[in-house]
Protein backbone atom coordinates (compact mmCIF):
# COMPACT_ATOMS: atom_id res chain seq x y z
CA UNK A 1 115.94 97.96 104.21
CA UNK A 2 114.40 95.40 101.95
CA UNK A 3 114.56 96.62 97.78
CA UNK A 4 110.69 96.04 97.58
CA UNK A 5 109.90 98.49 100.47
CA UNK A 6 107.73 101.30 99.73
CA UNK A 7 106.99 104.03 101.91
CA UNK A 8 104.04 104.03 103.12
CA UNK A 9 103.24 108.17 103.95
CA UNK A 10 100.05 107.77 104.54
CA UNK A 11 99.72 104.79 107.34
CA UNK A 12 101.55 107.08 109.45
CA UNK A 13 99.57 110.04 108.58
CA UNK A 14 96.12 108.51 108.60
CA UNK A 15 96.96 106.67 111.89
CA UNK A 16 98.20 110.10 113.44
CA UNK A 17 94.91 112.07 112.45
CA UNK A 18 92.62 109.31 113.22
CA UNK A 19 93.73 108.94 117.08
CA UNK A 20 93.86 112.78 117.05
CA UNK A 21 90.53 112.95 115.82
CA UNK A 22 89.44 110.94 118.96
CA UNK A 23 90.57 113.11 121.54
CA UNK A 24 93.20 113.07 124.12
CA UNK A 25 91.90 110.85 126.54
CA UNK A 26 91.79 107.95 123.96
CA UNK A 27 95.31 108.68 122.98
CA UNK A 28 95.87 108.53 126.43
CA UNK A 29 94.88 105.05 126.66
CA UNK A 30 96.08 104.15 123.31
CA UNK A 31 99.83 104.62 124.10
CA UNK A 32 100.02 102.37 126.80
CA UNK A 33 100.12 98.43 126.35
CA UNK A 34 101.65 95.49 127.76
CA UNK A 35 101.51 92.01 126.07
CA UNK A 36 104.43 90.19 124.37
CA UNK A 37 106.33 90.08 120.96
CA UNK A 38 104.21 87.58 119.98
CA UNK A 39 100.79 89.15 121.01
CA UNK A 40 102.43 92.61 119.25
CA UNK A 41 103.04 90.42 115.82
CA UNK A 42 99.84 88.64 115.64
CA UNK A 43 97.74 92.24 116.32
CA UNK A 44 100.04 94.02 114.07
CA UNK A 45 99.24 91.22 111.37
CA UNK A 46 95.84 91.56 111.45
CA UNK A 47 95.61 95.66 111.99
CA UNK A 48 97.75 95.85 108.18
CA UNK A 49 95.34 93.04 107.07
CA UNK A 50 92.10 95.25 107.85
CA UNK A 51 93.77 98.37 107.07
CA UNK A 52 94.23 99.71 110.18
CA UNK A 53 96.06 102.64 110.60
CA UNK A 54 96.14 103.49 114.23
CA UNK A 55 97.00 100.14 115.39
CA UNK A 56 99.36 99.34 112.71
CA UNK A 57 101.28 102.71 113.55
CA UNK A 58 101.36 102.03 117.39
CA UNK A 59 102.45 98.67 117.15
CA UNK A 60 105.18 98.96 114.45
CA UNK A 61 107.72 100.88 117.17
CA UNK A 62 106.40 98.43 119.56
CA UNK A 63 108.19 95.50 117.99
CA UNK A 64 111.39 97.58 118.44
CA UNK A 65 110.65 98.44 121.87
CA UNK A 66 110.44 94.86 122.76
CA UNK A 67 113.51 93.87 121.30
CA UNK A 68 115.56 96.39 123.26
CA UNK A 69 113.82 96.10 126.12
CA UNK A 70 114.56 92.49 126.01
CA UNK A 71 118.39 93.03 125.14
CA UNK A 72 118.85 95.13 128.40
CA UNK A 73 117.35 93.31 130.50
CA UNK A 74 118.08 89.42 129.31
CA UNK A 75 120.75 90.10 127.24
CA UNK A 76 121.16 89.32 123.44
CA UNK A 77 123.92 88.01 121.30
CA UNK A 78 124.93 89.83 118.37
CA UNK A 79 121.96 92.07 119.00
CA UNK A 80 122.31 94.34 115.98
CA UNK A 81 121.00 91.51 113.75
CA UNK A 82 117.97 91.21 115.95
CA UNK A 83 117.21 94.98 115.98
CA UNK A 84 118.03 95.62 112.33
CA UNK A 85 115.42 92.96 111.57
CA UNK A 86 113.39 94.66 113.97
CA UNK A 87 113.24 98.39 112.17
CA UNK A 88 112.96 96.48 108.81
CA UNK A 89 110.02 94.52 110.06
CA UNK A 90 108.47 97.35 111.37
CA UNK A 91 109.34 100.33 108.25
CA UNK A 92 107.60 97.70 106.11
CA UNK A 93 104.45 97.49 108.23
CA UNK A 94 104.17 101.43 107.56
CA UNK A 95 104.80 100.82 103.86
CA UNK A 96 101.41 100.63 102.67
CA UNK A 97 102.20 97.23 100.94
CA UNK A 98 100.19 94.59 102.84
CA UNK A 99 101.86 91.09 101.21
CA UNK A 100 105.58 92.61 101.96
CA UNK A 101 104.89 93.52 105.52
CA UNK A 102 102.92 89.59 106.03
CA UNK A 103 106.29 88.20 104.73
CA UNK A 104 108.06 90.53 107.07
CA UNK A 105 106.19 89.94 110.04
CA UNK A 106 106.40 86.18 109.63
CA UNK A 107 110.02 85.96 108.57
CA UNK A 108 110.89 87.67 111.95
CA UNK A 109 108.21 86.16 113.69
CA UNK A 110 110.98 82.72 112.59
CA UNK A 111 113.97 84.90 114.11
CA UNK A 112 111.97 85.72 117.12
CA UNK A 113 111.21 82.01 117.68
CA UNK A 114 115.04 80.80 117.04
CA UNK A 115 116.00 83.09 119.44
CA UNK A 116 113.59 82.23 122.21
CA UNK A 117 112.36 85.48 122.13
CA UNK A 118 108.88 85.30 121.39
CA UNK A 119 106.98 85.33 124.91
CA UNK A 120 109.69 88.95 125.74
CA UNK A 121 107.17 91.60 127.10
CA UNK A 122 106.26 94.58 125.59
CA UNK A 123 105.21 96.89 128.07
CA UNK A 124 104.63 100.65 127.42
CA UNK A 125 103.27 102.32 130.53
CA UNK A 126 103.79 105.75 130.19
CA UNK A 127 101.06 107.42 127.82
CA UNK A 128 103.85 110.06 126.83
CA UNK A 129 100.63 112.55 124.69
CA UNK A 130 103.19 115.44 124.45
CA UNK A 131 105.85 113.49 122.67
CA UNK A 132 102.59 112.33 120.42
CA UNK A 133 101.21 115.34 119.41
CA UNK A 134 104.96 116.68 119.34
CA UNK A 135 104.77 114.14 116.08
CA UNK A 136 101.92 115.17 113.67
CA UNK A 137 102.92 115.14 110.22
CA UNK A 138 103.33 118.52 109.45
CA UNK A 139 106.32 118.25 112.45
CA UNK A 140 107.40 115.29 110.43
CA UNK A 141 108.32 116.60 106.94
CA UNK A 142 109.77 120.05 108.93
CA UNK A 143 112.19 117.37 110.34
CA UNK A 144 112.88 115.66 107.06
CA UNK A 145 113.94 119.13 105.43
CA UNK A 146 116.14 119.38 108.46
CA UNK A 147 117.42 116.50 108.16
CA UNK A 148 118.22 116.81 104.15
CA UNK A 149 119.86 120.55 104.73
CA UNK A 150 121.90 118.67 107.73
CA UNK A 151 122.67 115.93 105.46
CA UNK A 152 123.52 117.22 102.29
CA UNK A 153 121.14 114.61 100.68
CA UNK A 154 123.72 112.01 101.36
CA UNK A 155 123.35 108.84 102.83
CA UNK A 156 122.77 108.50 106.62
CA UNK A 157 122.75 106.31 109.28
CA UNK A 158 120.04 107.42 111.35
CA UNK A 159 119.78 106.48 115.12
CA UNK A 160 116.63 107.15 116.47
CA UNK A 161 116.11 106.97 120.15
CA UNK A 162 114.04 104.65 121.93
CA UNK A 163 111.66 104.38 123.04
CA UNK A 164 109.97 108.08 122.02
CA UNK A 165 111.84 108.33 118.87
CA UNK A 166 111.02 105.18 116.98
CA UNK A 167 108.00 105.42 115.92
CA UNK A 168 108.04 109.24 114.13
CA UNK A 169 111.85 108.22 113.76
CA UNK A 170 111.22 105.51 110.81
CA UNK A 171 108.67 108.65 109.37
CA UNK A 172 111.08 111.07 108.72
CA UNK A 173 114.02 108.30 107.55
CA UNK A 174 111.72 106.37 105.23
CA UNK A 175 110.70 109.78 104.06
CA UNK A 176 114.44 110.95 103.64
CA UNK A 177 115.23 108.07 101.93
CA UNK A 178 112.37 107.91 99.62
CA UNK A 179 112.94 111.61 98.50
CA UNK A 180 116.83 112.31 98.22
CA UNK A 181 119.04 111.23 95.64
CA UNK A 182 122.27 110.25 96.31
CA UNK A 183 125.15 111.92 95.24
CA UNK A 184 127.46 110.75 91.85
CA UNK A 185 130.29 109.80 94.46
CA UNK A 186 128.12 107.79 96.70
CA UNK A 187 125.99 105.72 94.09
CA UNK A 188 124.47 102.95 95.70
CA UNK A 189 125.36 103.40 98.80
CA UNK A 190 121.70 103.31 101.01
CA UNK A 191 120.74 105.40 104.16
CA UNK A 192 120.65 102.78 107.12
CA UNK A 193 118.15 103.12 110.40
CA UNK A 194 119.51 101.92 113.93
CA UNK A 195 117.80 102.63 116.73
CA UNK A 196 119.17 102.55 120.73
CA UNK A 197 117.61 103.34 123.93
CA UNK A 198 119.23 106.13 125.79
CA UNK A 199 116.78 107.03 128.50
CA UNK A 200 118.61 109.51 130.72
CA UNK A 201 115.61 110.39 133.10
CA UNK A 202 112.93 107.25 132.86
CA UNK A 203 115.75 104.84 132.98
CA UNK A 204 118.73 105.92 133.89
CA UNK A 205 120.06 104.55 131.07
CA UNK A 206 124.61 105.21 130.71
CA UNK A 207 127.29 104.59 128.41
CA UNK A 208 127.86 100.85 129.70
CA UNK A 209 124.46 100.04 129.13
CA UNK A 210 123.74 101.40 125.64
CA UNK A 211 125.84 99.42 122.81
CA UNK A 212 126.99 96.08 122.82
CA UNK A 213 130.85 95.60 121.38
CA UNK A 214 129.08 94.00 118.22
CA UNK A 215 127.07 96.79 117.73
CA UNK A 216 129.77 99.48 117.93
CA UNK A 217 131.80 97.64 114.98
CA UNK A 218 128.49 97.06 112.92
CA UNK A 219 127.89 101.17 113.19
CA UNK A 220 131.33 102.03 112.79
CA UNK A 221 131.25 100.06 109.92
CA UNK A 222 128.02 101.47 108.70
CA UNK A 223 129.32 104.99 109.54
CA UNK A 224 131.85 104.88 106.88
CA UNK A 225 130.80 107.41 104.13
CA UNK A 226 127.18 108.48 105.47
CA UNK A 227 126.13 111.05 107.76
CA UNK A 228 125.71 109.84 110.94
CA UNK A 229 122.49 111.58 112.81
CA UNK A 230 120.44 111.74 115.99
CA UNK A 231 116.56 111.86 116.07
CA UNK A 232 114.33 111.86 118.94
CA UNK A 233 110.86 113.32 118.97
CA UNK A 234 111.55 115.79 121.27
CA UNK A 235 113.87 118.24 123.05
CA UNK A 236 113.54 119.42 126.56
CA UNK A 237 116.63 120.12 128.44
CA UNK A 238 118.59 118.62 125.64
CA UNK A 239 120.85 116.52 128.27
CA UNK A 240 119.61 113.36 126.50
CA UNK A 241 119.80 113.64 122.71
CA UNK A 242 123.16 115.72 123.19
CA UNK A 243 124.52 113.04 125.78
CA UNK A 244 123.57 110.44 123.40
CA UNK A 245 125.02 112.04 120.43
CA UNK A 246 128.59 112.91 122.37
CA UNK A 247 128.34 109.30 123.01
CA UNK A 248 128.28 107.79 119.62
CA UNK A 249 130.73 110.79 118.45
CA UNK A 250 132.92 108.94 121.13
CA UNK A 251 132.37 105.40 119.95
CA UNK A 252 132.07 106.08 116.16
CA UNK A 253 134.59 109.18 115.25
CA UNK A 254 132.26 109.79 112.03
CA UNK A 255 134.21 112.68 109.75
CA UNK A 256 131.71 115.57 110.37
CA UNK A 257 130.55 114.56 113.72
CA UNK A 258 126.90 113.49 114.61
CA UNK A 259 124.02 115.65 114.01
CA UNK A 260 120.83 116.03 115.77
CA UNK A 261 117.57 116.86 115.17
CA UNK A 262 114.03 116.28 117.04
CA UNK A 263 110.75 116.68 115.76
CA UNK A 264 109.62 119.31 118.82
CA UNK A 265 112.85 121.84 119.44
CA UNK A 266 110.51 124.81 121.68
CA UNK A 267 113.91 126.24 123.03
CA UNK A 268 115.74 125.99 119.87
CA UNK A 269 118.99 124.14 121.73
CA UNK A 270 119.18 122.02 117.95
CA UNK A 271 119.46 125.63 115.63
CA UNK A 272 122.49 126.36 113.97
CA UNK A 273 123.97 122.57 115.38
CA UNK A 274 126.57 121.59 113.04
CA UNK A 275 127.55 118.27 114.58
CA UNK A 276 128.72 117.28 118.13
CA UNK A 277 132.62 117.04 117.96
């Protein structure tokens, strides 16, 4: 994450309660979209340029949903380069400083372009409203108290799930890392978001589909000395975010394990989770 970022609490917030304010049938139609990275870029552009929330929070999580989209289905060298650009593109969108997220947008807008990758679809046609108003803001700082008793206040790398998980995901880390302190011992050393998409039911998604071979060695690296954790909005049967976080225990060995932790928990199948070993 860029040193001039600045978290921007209350794009998220203000987007959240103005599309709740409108009634589920508009968030209905809201949460579906299909256009391109390019179309996503441009809109999100102008949204932070007239101040608009609701947009601006839609479409941040929608420039990581393209990406990955685009790397299982096409295929994408070195794709954690790609996707890191893509959460730091889209956490300084949310930031709440317009001339940093303009840079942004057009410095990846350049990546996007040298990769060929500007014309990939973005397509979200599932109007998931539970997972939304599973999200509201009073959810999100539950989950970021979670996350700092899970944590210890120490650095994290924080892999949110796509596609559900994204866009409350970068809340709660760009709130975690805005309010903790780090540690004497770990000085300097910065939380880090990833994000992957491990769709057991919608897609069908497996282990030999999840993480390319780079990615695994950038997290691994990554992993060394933080907290690795879980996030996805919500928690049904659990077989996804505790499938997911068995996998990167697998791939990863981090010292205590990864955590998890959800926005929405109605069955309580996250309380009293230490870590998956």
């Amino acid at each position: 994450m860029s040193e001039e970022l600045r978290v921007g609490r209350s794009t998220y917030e203000l987007g959240h309660t103005e599309l709740m304010k409108q009634g589920l049938a508009a968030i209905g139609e809201a949460l579906t979209y299909t256009g391109s990275l390019d179309t996503v870029l441009s809109e999100l552009d102008t949204a932070i340029e007239q101040n608009d929330h609701v947009t601006t929070m839609l479409h941040a999580p929608r420039i990581v949903r393209g990406v990955l989209d685009y790397k299982l289905s096409a295929g994408l060298s070195h794709p954690e380069v790609v996707i890191s650009d893509a959460l730091d593109t889209a956490l300084t969108s949310m930031s709440g400083d317009p001339g940093a997220a303009h840079e942004k947008v057009a410095a990846f807008r350049m990546l996007l372009q040298e990769r060929g990758m500007l014309e990939a679809p973005v397509v979200q046609d599932h109007p998931d409203v539970a997972s939304f108003l599973y999200s509201q803001p009073q959810e999100i700082d539950t989950a970021v108290e979670a996350l700092k008793t899970k944590a210890g206040e120490h650095p994290v790398l924080f892999v949110a799930l796509s596609h559900g998980g994204v866009g409350p995901g970068m809340e709660v880390f760009a709130k975690y890392a805005q309010t903790t302190t780090e540690p004497a011992d770990r000085a300097g050393l910065p939380s880090v978001p990833y994000t992957m998409r491990y769709s057991v039911h919608k897609r069908a998604d497996g282990d030999t589909t999840v993480l390319a071979d780079s990615e695994i060695k950038y997290l691994q690296d990554l992993a060394i000395d933080r907290t690795v954790v879980v996030f996805d909005e919500d928690v049904d049967s659990g077989q996804t975010i505790f499938e997911a976080g068995a996998y990167l225990n697998s791939v990863l060995s981090p010292e205590s394990g990864v955590h998890l932790l959800a926005t929405a928990d109605p069955y309580g199948l996250l309380q009293g989770q230490e870590g998956v070993a």
